[in-house]
PDB file of N, CA and C in Angstrom:
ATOM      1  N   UNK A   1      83.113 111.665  90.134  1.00  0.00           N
ATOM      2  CA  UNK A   1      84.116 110.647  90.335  1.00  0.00           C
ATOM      3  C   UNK A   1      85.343 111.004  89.505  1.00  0.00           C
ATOM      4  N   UNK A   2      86.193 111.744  89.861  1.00  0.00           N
ATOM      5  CA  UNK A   2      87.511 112.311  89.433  1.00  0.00           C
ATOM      6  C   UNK A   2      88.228 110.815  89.365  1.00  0.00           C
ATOM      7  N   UNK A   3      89.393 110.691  88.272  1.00  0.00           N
ATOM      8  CA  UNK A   3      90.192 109.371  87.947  1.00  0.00           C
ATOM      9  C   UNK A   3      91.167 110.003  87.726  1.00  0.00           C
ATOM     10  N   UNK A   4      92.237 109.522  88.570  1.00  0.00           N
ATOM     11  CA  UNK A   4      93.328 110.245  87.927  1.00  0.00           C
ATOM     12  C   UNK A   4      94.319 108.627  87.594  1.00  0.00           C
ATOM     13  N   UNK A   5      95.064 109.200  86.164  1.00  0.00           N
ATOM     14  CA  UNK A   5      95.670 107.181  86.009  1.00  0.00           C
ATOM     15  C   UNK A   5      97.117 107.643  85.511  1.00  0.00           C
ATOM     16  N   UNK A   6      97.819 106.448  86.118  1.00  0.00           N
ATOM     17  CA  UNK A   6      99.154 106.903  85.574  1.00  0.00           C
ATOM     18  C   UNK A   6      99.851 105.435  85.381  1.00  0.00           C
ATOM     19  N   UNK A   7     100.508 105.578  84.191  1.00  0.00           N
ATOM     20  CA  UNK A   7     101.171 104.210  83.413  1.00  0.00           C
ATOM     21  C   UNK A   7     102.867 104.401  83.660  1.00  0.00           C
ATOM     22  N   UNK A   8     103.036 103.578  84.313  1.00  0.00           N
ATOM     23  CA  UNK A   8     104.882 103.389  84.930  1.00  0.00           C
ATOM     24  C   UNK A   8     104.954 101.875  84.585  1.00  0.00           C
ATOM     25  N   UNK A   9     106.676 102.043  84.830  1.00  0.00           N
ATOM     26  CA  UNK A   9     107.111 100.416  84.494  1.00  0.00           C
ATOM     27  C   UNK A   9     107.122 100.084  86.284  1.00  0.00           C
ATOM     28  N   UNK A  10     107.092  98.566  86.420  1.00  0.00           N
ATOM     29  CA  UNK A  10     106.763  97.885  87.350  1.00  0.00           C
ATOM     30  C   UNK A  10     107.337  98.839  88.736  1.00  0.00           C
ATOM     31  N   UNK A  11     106.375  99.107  89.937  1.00  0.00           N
ATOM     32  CA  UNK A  11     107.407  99.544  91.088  1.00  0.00           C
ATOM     33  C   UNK A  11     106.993  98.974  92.421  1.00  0.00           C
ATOM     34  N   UNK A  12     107.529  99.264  93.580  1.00  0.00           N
ATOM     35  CA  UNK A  12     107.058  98.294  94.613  1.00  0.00           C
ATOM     36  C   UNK A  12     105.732  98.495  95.079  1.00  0.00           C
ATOM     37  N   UNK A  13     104.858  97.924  95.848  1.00  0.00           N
ATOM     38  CA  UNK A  13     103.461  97.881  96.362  1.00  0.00           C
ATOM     39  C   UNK A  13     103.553  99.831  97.559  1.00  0.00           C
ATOM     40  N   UNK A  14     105.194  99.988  98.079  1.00  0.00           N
ATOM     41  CA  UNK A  14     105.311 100.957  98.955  1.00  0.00           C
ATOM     42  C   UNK A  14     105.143 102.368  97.911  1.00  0.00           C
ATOM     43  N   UNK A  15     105.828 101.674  96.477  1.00  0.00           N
ATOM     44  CA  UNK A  15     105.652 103.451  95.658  1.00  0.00           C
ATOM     45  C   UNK A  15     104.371 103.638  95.298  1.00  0.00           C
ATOM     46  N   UNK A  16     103.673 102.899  95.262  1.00  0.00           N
ATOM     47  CA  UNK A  16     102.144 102.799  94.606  1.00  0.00           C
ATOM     48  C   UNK A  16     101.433 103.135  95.553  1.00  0.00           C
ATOM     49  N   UNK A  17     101.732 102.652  96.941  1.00  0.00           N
ATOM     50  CA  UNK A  17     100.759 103.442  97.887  1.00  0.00           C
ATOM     51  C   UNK A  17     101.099 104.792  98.120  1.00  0.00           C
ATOM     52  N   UNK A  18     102.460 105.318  97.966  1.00  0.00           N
ATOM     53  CA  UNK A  18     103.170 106.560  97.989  1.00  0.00           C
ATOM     54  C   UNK A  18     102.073 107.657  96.782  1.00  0.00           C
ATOM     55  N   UNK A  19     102.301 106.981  95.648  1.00  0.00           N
ATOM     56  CA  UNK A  19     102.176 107.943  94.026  1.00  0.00           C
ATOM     57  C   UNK A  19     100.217 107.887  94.880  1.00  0.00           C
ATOM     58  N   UNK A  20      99.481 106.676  95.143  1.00  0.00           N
ATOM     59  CA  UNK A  20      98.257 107.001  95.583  1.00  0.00           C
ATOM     60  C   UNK A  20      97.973 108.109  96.277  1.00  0.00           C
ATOM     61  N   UNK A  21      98.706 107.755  97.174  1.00  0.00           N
ATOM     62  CA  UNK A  21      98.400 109.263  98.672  1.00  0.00           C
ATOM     63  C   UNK A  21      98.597 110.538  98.154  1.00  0.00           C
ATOM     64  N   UNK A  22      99.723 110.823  97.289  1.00  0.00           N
ATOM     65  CA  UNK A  22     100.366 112.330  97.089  1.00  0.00           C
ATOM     66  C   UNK A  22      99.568 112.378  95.715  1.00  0.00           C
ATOM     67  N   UNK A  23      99.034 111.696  94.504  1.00  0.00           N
ATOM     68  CA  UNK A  23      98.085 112.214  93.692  1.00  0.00           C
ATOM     69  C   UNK A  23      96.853 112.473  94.080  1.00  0.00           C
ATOM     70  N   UNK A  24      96.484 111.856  94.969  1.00  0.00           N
ATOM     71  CA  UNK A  24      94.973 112.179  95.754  1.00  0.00           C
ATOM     72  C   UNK A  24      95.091 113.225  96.119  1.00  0.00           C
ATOM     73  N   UNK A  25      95.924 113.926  96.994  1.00  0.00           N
ATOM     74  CA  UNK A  25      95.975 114.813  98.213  1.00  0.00           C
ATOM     75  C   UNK A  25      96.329 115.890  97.055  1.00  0.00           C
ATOM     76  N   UNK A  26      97.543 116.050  96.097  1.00  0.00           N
ATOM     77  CA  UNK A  26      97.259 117.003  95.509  1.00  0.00           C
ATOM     78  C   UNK A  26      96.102 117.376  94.562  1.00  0.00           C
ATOM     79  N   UNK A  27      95.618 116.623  94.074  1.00  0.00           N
ATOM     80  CA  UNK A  27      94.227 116.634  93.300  1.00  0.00           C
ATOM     81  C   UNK A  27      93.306 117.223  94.605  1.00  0.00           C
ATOM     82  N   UNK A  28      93.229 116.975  95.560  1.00  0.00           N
ATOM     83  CA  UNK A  28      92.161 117.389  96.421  1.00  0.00           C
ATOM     84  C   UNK A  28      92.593 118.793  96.787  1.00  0.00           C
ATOM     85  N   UNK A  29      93.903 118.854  97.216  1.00  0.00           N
ATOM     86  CA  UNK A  29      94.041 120.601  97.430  1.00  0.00           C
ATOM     87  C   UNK A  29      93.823 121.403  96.134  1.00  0.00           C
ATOM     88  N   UNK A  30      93.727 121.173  94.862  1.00  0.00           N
ATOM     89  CA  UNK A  30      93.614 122.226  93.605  1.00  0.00           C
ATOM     90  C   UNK A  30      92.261 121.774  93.623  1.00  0.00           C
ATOM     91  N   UNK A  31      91.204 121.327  93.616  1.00  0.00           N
ATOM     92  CA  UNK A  31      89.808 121.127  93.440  1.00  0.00           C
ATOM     93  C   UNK A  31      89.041 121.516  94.201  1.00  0.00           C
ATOM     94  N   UNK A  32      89.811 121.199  95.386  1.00  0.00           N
ATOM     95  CA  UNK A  32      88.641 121.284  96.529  1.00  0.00           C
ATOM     96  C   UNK A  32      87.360 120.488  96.719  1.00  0.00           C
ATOM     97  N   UNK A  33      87.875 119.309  96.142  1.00  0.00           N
ATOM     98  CA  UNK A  33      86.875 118.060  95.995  1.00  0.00           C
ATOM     99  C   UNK A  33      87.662 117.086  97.423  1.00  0.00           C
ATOM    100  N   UNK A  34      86.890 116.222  98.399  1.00  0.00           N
ATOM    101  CA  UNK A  34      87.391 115.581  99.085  1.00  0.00           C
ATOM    102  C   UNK A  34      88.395 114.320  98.784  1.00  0.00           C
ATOM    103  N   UNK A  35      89.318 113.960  99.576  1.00  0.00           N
ATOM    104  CA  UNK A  35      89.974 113.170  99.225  1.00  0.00           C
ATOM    105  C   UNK A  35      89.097 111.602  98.538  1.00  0.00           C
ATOM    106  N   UNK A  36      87.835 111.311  99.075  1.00  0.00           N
ATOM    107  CA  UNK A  36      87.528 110.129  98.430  1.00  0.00           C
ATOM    108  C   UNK A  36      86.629 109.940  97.426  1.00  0.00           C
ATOM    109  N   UNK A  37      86.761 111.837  96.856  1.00  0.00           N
ATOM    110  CA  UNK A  37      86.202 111.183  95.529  1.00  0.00           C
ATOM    111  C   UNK A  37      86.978 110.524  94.620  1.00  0.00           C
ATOM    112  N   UNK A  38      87.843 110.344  94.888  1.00  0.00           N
ATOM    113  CA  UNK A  38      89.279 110.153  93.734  1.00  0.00           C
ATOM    114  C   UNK A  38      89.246 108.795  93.732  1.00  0.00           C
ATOM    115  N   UNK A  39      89.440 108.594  92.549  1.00  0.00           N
ATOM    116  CA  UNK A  39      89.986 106.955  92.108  1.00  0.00           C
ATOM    117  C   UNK A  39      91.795 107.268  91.470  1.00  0.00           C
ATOM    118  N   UNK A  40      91.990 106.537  92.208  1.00  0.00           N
ATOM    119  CA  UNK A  40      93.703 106.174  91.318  1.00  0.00           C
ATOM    120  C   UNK A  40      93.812 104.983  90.952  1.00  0.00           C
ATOM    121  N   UNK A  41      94.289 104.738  89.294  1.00  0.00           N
ATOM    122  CA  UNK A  41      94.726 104.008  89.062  1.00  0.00           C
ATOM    123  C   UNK A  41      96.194 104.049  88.354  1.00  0.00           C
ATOM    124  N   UNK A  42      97.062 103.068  89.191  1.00  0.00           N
ATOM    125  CA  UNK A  42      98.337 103.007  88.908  1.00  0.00           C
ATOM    126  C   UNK A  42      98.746 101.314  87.671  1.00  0.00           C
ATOM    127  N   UNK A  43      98.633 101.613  86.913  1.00  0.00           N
ATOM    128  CA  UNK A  43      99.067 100.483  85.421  1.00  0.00           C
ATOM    129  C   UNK A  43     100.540 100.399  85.149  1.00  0.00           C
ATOM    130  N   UNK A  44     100.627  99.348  85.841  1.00  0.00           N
ATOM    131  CA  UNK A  44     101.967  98.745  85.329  1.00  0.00           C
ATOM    132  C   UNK A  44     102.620  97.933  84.164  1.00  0.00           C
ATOM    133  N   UNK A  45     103.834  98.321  83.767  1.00  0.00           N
ATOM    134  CA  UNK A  45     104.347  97.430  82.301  1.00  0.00           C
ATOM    135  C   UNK A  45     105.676  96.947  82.339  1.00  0.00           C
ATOM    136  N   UNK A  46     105.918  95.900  82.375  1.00  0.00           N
ATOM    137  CA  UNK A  46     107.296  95.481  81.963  1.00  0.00           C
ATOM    138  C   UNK A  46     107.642  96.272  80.907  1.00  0.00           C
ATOM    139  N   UNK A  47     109.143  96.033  81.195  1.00  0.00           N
ATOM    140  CA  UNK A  47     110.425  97.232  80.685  1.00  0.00           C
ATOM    141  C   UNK A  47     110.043  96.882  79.282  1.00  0.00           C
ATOM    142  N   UNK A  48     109.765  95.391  78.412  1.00  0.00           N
ATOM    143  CA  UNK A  48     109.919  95.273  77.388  1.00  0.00           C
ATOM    144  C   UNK A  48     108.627  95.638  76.356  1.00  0.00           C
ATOM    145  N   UNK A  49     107.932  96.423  77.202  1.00  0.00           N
ATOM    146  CA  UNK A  49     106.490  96.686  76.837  1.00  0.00           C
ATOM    147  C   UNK A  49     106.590  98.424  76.523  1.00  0.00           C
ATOM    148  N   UNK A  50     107.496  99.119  76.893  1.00  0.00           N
ATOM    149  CA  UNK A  50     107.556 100.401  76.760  1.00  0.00           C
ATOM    150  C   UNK A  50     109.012 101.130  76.268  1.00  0.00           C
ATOM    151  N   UNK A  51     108.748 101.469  74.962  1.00  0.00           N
ATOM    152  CA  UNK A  51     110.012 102.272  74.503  1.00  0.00           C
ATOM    153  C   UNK A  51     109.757 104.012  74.549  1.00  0.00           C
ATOM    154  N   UNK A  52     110.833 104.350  74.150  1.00  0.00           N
ATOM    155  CA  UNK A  52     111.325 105.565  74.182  1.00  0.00           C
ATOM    156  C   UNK A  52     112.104 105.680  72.937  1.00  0.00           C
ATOM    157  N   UNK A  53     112.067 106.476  71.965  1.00  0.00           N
ATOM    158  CA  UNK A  53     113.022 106.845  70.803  1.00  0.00           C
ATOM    159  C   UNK A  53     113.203 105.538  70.060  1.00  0.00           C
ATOM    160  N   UNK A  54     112.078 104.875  69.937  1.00  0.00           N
ATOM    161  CA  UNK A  54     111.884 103.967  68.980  1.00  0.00           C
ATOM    162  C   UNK A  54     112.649 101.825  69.756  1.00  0.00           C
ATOM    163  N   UNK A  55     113.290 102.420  70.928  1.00  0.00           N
ATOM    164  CA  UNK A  55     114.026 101.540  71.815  1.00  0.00           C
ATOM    165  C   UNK A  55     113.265 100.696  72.597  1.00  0.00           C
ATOM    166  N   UNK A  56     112.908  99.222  73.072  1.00  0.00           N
ATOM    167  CA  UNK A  56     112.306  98.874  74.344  1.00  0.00           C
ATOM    168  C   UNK A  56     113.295  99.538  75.615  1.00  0.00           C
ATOM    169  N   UNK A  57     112.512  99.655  76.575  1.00  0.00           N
ATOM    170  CA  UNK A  57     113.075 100.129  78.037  1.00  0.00           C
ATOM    171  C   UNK A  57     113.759  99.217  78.530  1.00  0.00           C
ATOM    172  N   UNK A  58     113.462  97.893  78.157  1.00  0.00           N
ATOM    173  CA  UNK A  58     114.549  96.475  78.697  1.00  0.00           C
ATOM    174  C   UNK A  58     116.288  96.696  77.676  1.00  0.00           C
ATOM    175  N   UNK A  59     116.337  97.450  76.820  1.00  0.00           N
ATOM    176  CA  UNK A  59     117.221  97.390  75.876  1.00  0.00           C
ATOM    177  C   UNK A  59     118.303  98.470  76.213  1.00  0.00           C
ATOM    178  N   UNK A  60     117.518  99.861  77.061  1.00  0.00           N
ATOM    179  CA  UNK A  60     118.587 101.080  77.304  1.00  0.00           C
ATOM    180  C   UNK A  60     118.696 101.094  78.845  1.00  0.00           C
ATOM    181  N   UNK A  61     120.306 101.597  78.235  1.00  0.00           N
ATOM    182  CA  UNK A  61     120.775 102.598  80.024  1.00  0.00           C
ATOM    183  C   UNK A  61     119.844 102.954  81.007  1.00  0.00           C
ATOM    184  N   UNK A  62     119.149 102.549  81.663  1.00  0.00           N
ATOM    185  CA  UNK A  62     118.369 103.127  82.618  1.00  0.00           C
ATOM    186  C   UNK A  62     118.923 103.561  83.728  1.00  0.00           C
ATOM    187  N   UNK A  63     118.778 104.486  84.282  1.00  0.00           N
ATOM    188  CA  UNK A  63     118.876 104.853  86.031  1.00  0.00           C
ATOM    189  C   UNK A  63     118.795 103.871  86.967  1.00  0.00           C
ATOM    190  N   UNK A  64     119.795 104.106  87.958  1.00  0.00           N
ATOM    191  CA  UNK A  64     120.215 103.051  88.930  1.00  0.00           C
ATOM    192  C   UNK A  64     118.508 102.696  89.334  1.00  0.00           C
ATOM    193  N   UNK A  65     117.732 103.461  89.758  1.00  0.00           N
ATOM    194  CA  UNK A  65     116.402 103.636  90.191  1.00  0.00           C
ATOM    195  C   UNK A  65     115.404 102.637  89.548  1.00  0.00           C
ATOM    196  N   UNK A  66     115.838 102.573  88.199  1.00  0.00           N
ATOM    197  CA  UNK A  66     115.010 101.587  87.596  1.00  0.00           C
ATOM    198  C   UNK A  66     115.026 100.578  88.069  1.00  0.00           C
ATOM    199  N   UNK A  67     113.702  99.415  87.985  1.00  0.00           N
ATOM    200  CA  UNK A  67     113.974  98.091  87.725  1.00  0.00           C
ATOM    201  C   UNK A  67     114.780  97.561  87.061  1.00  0.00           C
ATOM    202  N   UNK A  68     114.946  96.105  86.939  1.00  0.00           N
ATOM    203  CA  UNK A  68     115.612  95.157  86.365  1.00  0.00           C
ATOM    204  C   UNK A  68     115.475  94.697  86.061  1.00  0.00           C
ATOM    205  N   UNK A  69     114.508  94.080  85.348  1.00  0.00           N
ATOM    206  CA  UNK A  69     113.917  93.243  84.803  1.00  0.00           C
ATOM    207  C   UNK A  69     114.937  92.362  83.942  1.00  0.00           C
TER     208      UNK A  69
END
């Protein structure tokens, strides 16, 4: 039972099924394990829950791309 987990700030239900499909599928082409052994888990955090350089993420310049929180 391969897990692959990845911690981002909040994104829509469409990127999460996106980041699901394309971490599965590449995990399955380098293994050669089938696509359903894989578990993904995608963990989400508000902006004010995750810094960078000592900063919350609700506090800096972010990319148009970001949320808004």
């Amino acid at each position: 039972m391969p897990v692959i987990t990845i911690d981002l700030w909040k994104v829509t239900p469409e990127v999460k099924a996106e980041l699901i499909e394309k971490l599965t599928r590449t995990a399955s082409e380098i293994t050669k394990l089938p696509p359903p052994a894989f578990f993904v888990y995608v963990r989400e955090y508000p902006l004010d829950a995750i810094g960078t350089g000592g900063v919350p993420l609700a506090q800096q310049n972010l990319p148009p791309h970001a949320p808004k929180e």
